[in-house]
C-alpha atoms as a PDB file:
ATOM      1  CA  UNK A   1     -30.260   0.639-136.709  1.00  0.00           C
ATOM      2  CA  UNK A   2     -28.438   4.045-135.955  1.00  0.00           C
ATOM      3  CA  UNK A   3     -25.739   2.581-137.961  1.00  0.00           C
ATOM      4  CA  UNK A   4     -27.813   2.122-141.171  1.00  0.00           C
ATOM      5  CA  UNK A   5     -29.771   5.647-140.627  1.00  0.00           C
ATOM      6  CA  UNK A   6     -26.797   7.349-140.919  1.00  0.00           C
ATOM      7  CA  UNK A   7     -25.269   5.020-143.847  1.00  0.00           C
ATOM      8  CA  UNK A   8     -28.787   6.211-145.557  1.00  0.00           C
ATOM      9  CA  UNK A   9     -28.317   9.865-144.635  1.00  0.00           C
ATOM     10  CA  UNK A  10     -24.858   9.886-145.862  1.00  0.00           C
ATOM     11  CA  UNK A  11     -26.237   8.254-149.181  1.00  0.00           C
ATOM     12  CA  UNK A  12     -28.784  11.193-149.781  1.00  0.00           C
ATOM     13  CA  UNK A  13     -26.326  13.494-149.113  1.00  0.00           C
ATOM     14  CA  UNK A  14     -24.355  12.122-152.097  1.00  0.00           C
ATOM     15  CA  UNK A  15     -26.647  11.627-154.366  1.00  0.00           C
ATOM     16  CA  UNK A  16     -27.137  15.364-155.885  1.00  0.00           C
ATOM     17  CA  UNK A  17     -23.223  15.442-156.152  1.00  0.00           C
ATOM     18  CA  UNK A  18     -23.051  12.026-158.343  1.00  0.00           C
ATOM     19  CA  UNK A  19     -25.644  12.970-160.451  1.00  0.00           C
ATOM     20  CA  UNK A  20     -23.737  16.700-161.083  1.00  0.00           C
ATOM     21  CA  UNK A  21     -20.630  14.633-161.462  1.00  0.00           C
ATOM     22  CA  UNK A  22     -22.284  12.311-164.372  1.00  0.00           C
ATOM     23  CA  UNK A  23     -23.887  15.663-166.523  1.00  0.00           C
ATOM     24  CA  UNK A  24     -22.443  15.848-169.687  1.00  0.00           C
ATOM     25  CA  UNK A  25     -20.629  18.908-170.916  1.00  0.00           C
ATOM     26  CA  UNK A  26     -22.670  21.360-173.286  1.00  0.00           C
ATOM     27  CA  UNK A  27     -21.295  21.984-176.931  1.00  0.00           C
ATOM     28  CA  UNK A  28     -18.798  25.158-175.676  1.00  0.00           C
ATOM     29  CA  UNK A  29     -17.262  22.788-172.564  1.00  0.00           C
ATOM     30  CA  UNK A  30     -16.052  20.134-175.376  1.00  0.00           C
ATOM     31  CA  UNK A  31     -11.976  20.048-176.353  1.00  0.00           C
ATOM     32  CA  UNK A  32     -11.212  21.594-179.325  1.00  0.00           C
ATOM     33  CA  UNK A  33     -10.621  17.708-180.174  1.00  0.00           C
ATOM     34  CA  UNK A  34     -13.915  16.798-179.261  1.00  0.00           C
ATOM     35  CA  UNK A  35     -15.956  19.048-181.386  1.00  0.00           C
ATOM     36  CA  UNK A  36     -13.578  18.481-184.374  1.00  0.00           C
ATOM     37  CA  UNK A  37     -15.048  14.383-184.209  1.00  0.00           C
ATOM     38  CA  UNK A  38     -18.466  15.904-183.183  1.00  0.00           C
ATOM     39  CA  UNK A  39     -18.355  18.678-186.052  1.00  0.00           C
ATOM     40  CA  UNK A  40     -21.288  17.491-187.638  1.00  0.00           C
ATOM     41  CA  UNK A  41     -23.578  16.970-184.601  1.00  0.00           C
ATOM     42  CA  UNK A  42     -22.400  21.056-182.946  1.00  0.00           C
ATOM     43  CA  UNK A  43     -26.722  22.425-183.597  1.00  0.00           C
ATOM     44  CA  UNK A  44     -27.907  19.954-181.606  1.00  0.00           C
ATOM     45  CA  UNK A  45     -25.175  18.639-179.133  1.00  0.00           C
ATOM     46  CA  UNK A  46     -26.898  20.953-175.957  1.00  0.00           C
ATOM     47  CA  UNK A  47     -30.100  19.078-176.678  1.00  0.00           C
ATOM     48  CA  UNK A  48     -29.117  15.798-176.997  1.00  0.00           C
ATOM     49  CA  UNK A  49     -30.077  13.326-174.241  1.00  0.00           C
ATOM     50  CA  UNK A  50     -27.044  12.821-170.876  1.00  0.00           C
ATOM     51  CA  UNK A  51     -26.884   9.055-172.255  1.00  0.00           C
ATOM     52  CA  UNK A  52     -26.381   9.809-175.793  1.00  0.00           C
ATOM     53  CA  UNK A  53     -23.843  12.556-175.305  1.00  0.00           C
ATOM     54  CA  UNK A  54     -21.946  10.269-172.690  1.00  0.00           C
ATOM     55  CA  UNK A  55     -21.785   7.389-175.882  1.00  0.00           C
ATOM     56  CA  UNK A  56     -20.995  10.209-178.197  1.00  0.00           C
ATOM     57  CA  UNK A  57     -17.998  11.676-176.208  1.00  0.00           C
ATOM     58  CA  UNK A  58     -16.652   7.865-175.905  1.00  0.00           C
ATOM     59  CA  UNK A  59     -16.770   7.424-179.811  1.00  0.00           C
ATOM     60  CA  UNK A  60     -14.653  11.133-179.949  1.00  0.00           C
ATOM     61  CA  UNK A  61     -12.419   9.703-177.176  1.00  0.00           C
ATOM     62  CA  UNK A  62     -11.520   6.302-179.075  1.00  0.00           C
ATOM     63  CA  UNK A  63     -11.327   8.347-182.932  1.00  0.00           C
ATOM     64  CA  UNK A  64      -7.466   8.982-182.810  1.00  0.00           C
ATOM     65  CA  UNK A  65      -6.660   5.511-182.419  1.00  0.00           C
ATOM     66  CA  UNK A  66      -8.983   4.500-185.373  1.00  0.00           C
ATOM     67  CA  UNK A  67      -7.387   3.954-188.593  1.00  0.00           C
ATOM     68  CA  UNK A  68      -8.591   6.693-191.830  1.00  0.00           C
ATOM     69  CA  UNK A  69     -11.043   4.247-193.154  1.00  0.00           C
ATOM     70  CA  UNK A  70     -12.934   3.555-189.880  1.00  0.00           C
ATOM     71  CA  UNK A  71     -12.399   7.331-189.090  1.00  0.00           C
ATOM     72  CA  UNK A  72     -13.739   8.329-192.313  1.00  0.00           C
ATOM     73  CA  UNK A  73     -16.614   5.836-191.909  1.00  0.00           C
ATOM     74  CA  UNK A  74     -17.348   7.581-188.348  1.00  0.00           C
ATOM     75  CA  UNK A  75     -17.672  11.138-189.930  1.00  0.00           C
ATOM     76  CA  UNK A  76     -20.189  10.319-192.104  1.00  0.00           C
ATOM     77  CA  UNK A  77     -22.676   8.495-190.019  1.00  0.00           C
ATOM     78  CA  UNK A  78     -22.189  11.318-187.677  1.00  0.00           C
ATOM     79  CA  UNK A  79     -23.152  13.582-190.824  1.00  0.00           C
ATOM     80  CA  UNK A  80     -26.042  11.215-191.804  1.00  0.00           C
ATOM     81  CA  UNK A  81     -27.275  11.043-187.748  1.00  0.00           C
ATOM     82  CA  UNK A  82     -27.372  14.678-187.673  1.00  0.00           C
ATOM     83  CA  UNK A  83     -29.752  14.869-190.469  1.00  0.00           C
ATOM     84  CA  UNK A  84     -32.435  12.994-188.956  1.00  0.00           C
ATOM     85  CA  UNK A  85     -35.579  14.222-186.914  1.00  0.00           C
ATOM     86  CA  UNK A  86     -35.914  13.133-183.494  1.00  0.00           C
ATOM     87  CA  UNK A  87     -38.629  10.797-185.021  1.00  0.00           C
ATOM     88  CA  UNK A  88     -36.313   8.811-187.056  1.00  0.00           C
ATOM     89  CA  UNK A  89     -33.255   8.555-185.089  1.00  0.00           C
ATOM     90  CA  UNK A  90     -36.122   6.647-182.502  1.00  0.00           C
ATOM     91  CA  UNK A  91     -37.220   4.467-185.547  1.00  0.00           C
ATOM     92  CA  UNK A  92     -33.107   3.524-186.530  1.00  0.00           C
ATOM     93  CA  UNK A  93     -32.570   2.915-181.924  1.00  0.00           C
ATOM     94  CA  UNK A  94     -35.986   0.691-182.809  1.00  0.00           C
ATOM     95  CA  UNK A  95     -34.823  -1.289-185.624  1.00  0.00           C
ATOM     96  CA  UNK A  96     -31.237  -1.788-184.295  1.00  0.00           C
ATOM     97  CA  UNK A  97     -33.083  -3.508-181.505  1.00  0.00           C
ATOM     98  CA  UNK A  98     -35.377  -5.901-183.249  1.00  0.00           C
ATOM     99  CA  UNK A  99     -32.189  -6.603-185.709  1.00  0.00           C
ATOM    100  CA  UNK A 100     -30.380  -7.381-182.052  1.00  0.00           C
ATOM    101  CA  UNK A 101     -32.827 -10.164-181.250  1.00  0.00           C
ATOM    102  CA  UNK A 102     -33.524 -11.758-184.437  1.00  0.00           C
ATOM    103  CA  UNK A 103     -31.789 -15.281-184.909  1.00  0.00           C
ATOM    104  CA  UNK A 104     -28.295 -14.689-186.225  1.00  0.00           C
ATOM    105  CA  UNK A 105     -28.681 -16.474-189.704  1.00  0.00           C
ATOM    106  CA  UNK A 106     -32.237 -14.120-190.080  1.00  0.00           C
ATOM    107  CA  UNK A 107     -29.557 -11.144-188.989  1.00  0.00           C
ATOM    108  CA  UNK A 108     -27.181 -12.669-191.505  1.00  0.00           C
ATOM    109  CA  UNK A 109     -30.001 -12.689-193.980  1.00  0.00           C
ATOM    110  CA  UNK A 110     -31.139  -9.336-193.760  1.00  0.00           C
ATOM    111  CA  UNK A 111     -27.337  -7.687-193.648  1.00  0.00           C
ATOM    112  CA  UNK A 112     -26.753  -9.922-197.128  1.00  0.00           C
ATOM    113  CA  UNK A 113     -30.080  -7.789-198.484  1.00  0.00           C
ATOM    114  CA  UNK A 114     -28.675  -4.910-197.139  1.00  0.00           C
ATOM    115  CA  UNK A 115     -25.490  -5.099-198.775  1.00  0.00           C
ATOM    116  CA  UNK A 116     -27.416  -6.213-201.679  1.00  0.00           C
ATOM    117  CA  UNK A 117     -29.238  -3.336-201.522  1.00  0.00           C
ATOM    118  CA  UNK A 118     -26.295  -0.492-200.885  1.00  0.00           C
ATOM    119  CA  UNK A 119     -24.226  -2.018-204.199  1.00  0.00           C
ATOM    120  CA  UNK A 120     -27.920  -1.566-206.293  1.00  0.00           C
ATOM    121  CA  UNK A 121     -27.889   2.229-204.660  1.00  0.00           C
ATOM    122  CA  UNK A 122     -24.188   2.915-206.059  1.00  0.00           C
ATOM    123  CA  UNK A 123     -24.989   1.749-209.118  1.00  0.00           C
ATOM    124  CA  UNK A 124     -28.562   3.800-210.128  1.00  0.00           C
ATOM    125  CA  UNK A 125     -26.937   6.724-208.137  1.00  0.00           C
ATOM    126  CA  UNK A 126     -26.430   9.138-211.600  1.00  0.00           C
ATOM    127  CA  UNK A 127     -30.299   8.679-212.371  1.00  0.00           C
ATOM    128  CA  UNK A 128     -32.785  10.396-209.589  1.00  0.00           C
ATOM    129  CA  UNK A 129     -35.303   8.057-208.267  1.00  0.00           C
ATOM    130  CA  UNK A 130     -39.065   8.649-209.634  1.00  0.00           C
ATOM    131  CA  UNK A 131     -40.547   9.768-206.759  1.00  0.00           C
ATOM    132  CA  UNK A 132     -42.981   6.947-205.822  1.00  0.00           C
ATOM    133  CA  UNK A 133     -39.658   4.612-205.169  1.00  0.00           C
ATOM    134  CA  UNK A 134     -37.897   8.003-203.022  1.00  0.00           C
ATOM    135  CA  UNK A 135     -40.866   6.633-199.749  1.00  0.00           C
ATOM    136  CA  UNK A 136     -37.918   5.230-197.532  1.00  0.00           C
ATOM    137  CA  UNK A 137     -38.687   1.712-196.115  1.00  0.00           C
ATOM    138  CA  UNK A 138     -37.378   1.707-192.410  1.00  0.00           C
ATOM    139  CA  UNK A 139     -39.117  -1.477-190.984  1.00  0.00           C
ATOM    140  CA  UNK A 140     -37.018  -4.412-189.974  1.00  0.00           C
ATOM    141  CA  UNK A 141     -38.536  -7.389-189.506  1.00  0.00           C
ATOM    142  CA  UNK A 142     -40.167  -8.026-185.824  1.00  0.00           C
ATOM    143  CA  UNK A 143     -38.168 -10.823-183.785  1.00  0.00           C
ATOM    144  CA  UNK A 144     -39.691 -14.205-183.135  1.00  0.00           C
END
């Protein structure tokens, strides 16, 4: 019983120092490296969530070894992430989700309409949309 107090003592002891240990750095802490991949995320970095941060520091970690294309590719979702509100960036966590538990020929299905879709985009690009067709559809289908 003694032994066990203590092993719980010793536990709660620890505990403040892991969780100081697992806070992510703040925007000024980062490696000059590290902000370069994050450039496009620096205005909100501070605020950003511990988990997101620790996922976001992984992606800057593993960007050397990428090749240009995927780099490239990595840059601008950053870019288009740090454009969205709080509100949608919850909406995009949502729909990744639901996409996650759909069937995979329904998730097959619904990447052909996306691709589909982005090729239509590239194409009517030069004209701006009327603005009844700007309303951006964000729903994904509900799994089964």
């Amino acid at each position: 019983m003694a032994k066990t107090f203590r092993s719980v003592i010793s536990l709660l002891l620890l505990l403040p120092l892991l969780a100081a240990a697992q806070k992510m750095p703040q925007w000024d802490q980062l490696s000059p490296q590290q902000r370069a991949v994050l450039a496009p995320l620096a205005g909100q970095w501070n605020q950003f969530p511990e988990f997101q941060k620790k996922k976001l520091l992984g992606v800057a970690r593993r960007f050397p070894q990428l090749s240009p294309i995927q780099q490239k590719r990595i840059q601008s979702r950053l870019a288009e992430w740090s454009k969205l509100t709080p509100e949608e960036r919850m909406q995009a966590r949502q729909n990744f989700r639901n996409l996650k538990k759909l069937p995979p020929e329904e998730r097959r299905a619904v990447r052909q309409k996306w691709l589909r879709y982005r090729q239509f985009e590239g194409t009517k690009r030069r004209r701006p949309l009327p603005a009844s067709a700007a309303q951006p559809t964000t729903a994904l289908p509900q799994p089964k």
